[in-house]
PDB file of N, CA and C in Angstrom:
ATOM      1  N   UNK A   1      -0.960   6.112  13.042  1.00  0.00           N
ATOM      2  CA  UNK A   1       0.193   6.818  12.555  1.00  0.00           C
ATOM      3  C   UNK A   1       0.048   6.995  11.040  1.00  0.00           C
ATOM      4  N   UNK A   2       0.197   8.125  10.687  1.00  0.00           N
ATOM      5  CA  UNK A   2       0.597   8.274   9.069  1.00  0.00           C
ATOM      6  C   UNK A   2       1.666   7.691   8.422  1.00  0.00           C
ATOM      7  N   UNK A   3       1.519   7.577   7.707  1.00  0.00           N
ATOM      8  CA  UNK A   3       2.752   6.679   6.871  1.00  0.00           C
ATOM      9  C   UNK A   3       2.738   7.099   5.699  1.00  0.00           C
ATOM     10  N   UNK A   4       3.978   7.690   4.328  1.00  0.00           N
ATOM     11  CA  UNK A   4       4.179   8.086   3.450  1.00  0.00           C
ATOM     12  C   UNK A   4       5.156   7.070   2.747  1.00  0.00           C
ATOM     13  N   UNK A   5       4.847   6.614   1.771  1.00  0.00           N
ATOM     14  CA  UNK A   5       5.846   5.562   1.251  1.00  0.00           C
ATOM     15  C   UNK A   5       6.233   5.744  -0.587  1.00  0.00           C
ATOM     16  N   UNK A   6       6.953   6.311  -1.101  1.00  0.00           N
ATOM     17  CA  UNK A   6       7.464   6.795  -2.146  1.00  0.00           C
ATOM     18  C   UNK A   6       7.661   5.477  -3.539  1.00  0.00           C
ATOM     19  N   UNK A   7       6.357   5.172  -4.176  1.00  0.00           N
ATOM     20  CA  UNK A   7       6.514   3.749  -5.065  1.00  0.00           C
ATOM     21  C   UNK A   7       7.426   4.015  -5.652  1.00  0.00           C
ATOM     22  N   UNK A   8       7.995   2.677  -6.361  1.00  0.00           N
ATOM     23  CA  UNK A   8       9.134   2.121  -7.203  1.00  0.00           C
ATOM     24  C   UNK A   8       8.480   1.492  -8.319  1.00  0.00           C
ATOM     25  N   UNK A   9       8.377   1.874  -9.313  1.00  0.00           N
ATOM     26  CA  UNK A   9       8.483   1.068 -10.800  1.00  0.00           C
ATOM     27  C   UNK A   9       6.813   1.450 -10.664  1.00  0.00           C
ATOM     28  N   UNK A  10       5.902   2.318 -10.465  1.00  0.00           N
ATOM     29  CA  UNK A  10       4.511   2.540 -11.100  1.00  0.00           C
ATOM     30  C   UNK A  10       4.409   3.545 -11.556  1.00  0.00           C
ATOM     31  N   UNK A  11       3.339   4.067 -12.312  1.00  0.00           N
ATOM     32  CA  UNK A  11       2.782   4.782 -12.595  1.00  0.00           C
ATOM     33  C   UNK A  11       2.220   6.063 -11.334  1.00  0.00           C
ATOM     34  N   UNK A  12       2.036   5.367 -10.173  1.00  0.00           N
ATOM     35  CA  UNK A  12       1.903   6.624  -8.694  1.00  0.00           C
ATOM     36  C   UNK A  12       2.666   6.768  -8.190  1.00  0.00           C
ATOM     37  N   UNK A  13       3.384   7.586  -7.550  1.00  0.00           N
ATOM     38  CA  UNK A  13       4.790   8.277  -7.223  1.00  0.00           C
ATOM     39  C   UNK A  13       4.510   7.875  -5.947  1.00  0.00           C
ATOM     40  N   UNK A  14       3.587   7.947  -5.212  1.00  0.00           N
ATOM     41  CA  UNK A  14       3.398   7.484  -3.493  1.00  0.00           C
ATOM     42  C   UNK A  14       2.316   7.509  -3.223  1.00  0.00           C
ATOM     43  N   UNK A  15       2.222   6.455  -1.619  1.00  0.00           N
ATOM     44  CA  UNK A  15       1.277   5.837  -1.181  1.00  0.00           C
ATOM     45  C   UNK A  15       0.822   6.709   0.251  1.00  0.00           C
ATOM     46  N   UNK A  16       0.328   7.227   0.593  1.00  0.00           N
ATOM     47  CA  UNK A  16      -0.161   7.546   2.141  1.00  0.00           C
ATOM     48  C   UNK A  16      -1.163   6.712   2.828  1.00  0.00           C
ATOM     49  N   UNK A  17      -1.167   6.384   4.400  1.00  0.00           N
ATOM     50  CA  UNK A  17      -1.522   5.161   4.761  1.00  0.00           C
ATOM     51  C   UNK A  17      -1.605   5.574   5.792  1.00  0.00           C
ATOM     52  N   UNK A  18      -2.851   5.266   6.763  1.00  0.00           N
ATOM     53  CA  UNK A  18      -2.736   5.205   8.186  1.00  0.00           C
ATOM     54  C   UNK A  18      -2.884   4.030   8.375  1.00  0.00           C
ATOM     55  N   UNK A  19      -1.919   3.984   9.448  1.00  0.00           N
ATOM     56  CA  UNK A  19      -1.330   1.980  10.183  1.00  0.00           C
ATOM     57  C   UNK A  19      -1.988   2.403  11.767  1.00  0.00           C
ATOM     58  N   UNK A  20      -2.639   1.430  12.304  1.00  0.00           N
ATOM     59  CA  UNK A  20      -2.668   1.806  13.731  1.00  0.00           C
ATOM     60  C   UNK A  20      -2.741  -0.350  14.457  1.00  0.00           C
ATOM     61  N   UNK A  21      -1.782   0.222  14.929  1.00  0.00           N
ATOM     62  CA  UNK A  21      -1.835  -1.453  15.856  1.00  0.00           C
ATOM     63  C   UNK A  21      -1.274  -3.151  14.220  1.00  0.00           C
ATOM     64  N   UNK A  22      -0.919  -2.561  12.963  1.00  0.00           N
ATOM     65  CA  UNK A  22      -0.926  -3.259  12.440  1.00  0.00           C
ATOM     66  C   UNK A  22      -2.215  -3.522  11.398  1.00  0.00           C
ATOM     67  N   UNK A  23      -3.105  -2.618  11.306  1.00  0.00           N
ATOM     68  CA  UNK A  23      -4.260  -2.071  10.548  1.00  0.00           C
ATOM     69  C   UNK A  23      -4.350  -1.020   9.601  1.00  0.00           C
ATOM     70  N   UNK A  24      -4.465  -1.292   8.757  1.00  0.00           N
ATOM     71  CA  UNK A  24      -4.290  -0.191   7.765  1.00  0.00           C
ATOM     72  C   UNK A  24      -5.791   0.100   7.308  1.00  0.00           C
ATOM     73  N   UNK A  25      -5.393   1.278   7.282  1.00  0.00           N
ATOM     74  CA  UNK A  25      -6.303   2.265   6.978  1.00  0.00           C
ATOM     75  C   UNK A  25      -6.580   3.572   5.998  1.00  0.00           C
ATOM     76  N   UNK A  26      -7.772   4.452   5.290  1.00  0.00           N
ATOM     77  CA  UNK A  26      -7.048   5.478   4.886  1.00  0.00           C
ATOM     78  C   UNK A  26      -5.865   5.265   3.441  1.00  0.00           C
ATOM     79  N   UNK A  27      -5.860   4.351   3.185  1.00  0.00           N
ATOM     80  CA  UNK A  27      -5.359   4.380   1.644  1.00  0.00           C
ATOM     81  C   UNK A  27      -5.431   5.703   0.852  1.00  0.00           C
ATOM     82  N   UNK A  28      -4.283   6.329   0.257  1.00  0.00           N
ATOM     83  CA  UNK A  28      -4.488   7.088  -0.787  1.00  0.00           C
ATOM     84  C   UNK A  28      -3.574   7.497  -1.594  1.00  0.00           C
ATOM     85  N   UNK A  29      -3.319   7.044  -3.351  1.00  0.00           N
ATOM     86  CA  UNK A  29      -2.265   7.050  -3.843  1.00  0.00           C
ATOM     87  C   UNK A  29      -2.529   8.836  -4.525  1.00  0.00           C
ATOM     88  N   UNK A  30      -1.163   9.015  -4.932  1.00  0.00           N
ATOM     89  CA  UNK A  30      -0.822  10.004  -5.429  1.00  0.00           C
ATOM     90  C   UNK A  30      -0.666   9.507  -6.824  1.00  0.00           C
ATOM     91  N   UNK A  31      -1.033   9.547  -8.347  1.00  0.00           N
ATOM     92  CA  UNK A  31      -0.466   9.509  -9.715  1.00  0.00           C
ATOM     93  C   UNK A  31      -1.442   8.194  -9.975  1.00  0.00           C
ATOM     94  N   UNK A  32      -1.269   7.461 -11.042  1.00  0.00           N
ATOM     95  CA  UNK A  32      -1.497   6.145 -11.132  1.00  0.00           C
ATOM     96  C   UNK A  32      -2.833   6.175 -12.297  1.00  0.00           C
ATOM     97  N   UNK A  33      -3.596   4.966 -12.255  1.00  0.00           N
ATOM     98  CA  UNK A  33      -5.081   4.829 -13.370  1.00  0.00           C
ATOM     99  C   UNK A  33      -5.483   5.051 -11.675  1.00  0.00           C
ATOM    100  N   UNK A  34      -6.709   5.584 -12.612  1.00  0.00           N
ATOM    101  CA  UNK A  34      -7.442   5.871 -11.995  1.00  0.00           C
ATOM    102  C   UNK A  34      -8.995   5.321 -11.047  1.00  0.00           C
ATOM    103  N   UNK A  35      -8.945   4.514 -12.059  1.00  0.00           N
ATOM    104  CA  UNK A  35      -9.852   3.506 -11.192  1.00  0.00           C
ATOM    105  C   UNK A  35      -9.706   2.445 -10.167  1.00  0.00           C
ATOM    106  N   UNK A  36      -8.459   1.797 -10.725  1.00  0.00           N
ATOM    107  CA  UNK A  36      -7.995   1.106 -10.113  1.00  0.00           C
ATOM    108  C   UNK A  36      -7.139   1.873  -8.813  1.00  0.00           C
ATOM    109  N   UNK A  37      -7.265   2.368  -8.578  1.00  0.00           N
ATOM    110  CA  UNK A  37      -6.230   4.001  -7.216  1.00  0.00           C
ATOM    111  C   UNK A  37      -7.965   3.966  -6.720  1.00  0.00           C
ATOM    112  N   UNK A  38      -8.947   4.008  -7.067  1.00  0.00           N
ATOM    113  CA  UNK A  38     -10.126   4.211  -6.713  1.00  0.00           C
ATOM    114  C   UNK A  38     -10.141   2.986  -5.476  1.00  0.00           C
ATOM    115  N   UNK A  39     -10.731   1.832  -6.362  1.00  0.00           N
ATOM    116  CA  UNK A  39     -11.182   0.523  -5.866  1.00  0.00           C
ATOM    117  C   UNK A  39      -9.385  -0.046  -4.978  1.00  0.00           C
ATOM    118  N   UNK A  40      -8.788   0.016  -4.786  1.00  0.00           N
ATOM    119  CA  UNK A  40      -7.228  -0.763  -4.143  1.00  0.00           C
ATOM    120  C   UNK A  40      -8.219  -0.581  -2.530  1.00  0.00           C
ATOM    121  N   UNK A  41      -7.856   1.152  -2.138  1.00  0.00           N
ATOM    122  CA  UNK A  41      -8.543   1.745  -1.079  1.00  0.00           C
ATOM    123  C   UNK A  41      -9.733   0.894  -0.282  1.00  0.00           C
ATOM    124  N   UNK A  42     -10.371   1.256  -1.439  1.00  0.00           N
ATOM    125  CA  UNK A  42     -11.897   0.512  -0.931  1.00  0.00           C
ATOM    126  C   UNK A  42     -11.501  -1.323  -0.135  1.00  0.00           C
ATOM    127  N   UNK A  43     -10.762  -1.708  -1.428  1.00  0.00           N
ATOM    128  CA  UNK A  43     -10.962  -2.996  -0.886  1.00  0.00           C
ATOM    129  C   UNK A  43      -9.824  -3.316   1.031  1.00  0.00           C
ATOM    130  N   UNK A  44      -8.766  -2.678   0.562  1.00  0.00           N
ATOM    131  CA  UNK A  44      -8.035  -2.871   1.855  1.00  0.00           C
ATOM    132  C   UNK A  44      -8.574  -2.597   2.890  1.00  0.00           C
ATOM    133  N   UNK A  45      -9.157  -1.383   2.989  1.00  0.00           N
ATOM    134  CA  UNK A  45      -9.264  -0.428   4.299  1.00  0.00           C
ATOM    135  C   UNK A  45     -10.134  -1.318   5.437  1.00  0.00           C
ATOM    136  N   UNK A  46      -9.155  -1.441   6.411  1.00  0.00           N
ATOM    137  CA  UNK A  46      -9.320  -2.129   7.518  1.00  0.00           C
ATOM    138  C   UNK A  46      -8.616  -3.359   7.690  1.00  0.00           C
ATOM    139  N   UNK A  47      -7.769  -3.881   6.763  1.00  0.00           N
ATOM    140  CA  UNK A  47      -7.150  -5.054   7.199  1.00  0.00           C
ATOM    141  C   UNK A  47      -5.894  -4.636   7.598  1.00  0.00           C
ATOM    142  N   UNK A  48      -4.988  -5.887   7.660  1.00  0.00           N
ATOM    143  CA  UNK A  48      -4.307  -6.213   8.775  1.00  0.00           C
ATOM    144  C   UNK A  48      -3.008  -6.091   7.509  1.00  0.00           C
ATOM    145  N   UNK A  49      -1.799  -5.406   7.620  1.00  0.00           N
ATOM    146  CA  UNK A  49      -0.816  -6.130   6.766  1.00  0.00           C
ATOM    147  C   UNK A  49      -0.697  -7.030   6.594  1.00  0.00           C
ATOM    148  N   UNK A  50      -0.526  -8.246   7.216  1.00  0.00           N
ATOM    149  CA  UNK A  50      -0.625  -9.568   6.513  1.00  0.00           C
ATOM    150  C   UNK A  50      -1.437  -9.843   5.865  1.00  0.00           C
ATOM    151  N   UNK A  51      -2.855  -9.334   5.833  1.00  0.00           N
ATOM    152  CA  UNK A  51      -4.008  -9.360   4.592  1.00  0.00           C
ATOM    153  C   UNK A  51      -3.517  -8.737   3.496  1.00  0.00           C
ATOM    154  N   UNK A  52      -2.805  -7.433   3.721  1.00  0.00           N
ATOM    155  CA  UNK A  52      -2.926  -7.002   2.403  1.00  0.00           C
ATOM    156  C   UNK A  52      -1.725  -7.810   1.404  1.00  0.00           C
ATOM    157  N   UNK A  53      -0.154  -8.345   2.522  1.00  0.00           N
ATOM    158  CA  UNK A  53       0.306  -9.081   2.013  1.00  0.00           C
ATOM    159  C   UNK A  53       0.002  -9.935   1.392  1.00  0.00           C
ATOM    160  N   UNK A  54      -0.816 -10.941   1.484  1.00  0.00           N
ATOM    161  CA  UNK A  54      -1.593 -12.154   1.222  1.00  0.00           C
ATOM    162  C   UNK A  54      -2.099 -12.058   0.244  1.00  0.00           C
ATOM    163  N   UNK A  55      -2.861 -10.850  -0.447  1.00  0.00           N
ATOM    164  CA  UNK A  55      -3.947 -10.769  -1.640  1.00  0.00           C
ATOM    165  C   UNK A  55      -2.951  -9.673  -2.463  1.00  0.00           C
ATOM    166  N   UNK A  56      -2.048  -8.601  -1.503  1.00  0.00           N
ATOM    167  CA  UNK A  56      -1.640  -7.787  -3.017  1.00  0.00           C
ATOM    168  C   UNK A  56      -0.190  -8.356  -3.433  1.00  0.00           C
ATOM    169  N   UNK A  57       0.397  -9.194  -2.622  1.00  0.00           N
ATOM    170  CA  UNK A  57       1.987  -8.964  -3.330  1.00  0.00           C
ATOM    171  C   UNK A  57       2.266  -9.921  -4.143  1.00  0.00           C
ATOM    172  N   UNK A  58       3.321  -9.191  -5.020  1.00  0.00           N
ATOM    173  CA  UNK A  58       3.815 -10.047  -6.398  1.00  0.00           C
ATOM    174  C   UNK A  58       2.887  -9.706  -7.302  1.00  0.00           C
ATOM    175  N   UNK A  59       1.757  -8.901  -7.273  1.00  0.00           N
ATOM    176  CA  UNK A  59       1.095  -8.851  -8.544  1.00  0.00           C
ATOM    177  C   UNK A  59       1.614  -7.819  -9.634  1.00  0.00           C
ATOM    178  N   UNK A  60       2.029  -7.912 -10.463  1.00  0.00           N
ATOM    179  CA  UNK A  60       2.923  -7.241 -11.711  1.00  0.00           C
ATOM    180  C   UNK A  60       1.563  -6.570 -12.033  1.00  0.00           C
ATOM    181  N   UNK A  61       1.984  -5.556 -13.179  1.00  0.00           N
ATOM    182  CA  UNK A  61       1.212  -5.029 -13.949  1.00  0.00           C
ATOM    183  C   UNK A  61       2.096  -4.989 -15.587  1.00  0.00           C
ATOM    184  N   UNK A  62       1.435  -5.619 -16.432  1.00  0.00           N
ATOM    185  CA  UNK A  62       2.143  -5.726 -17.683  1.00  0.00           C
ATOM    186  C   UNK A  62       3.372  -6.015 -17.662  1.00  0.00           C
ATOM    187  N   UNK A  63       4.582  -5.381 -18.468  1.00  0.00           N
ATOM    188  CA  UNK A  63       6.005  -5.894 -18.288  1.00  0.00           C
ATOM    189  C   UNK A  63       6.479  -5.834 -16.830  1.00  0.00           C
ATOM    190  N   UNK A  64       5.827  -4.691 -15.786  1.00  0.00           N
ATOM    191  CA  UNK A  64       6.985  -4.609 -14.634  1.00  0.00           C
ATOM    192  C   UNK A  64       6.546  -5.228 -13.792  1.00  0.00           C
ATOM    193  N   UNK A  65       7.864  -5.415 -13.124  1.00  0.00           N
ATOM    194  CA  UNK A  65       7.769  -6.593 -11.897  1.00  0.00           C
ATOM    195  C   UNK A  65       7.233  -5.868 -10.674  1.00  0.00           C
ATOM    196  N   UNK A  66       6.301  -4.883 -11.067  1.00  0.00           N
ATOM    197  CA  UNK A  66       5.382  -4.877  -9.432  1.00  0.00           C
ATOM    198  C   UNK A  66       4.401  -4.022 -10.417  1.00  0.00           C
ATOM    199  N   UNK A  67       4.044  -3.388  -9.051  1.00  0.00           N
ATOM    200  CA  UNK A  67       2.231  -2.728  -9.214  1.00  0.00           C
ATOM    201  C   UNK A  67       1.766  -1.990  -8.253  1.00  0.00           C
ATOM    202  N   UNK A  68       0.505  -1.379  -8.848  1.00  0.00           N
ATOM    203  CA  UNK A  68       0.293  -0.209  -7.268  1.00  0.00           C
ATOM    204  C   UNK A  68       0.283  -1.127  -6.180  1.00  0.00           C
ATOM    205  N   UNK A  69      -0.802  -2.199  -6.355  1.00  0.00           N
ATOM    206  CA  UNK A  69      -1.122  -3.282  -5.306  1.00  0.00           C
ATOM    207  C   UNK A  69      -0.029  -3.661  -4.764  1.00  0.00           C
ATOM    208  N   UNK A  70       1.432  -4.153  -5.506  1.00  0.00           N
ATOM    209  CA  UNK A  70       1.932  -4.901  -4.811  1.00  0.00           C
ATOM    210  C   UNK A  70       3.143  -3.468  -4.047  1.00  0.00           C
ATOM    211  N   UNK A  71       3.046  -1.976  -4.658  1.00  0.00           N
ATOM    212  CA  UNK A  71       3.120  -1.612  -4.008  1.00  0.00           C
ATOM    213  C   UNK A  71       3.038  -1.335  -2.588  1.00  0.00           C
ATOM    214  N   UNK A  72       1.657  -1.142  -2.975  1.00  0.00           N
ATOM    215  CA  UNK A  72       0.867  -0.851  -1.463  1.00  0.00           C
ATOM    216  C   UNK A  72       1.564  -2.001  -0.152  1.00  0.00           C
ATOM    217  N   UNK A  73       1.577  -3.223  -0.617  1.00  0.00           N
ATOM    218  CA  UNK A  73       2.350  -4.618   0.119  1.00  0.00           C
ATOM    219  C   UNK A  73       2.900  -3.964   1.264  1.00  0.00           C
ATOM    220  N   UNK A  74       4.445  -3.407   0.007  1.00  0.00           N
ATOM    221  CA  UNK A  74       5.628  -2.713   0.328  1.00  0.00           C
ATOM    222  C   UNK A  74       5.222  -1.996   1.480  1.00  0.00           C
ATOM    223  N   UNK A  75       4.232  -0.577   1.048  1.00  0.00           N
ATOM    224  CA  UNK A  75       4.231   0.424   1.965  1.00  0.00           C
ATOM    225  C   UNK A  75       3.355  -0.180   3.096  1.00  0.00           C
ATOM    226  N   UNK A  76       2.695  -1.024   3.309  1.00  0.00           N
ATOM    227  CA  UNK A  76       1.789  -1.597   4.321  1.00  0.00           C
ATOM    228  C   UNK A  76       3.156  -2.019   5.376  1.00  0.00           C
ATOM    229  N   UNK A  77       3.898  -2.733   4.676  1.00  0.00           N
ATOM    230  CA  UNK A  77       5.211  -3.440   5.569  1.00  0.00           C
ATOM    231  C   UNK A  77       6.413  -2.578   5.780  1.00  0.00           C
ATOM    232  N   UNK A  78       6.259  -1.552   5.545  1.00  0.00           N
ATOM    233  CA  UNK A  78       6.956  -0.477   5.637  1.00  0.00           C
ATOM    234  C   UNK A  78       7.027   0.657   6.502  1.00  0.00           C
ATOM    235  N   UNK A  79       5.020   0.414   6.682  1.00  0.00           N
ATOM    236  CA  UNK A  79       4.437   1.502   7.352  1.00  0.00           C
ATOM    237  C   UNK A  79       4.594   0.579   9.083  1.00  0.00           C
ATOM    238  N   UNK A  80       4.263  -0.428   9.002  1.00  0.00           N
ATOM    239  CA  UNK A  80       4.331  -1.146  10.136  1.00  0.00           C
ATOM    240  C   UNK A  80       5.512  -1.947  10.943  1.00  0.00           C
ATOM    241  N   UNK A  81       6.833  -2.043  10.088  1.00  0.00           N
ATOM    242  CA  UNK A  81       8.368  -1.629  10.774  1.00  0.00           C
ATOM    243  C   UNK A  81       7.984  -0.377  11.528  1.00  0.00           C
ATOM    244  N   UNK A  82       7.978   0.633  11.114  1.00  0.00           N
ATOM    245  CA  UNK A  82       8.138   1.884  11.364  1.00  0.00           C
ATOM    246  C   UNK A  82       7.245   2.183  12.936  1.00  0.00           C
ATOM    247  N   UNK A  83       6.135   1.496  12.753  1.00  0.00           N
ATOM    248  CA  UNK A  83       4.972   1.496  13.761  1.00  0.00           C
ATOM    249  C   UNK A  83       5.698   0.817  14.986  1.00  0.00           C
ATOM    250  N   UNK A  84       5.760   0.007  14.530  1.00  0.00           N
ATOM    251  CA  UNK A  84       6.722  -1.211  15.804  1.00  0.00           C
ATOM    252  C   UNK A  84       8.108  -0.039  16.114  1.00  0.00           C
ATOM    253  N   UNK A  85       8.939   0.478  15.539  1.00  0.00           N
ATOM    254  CA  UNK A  85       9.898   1.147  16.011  1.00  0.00           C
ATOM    255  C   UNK A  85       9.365   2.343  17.165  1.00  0.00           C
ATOM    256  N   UNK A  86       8.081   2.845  17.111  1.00  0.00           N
ATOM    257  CA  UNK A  86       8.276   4.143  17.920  1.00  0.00           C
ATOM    258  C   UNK A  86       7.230   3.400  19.080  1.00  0.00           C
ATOM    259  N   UNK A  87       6.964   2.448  18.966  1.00  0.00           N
ATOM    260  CA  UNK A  87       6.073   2.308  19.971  1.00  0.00           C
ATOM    261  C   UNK A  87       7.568   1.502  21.164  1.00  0.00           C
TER     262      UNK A  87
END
């Protein structure tokens, strides 16, 4: 399933994500640095939301209290409510 998730407090305006069974996949931010929007992708693709929970959330970036990463968290657990609802 596709998943579109609209960040809060970064620099990338949104996340697109394919979730299948609780697997994420397909990472790709919209806005953000650029390298780091590069390498996030790379490293997730194929785990499990609770992986990405585990390694991205709570990580700040400078003053604000989140980040693409801990974005991504968000939209990983966001994307997979959503998954569980239509199945």
């Amino acid at each position: 399933m596709e998943y579109i998730y609209k960040t809060k407090g970064t620099c990338s305006s949104k996340i697109r994500l394919d979730i299948n069974d609780g697997v994420v996949t397909n990472v790709v931010y919209t806005g953000g640095c650029d390298g780091n929007l590069k390498a996030i992708p790379r490293l997730v693709d194929g785990m499990t939301v609770e992986q990405i929970e585990e390694k991205c959330k709570g990580i700040h970036c400078g003053f604000k209290s989140t980040s693409c990463a801990d974005q991504l968290a968000c939209a990983a657990r966001e994307a997979y409510e959503a998954e569980k609802k239509q199945k």
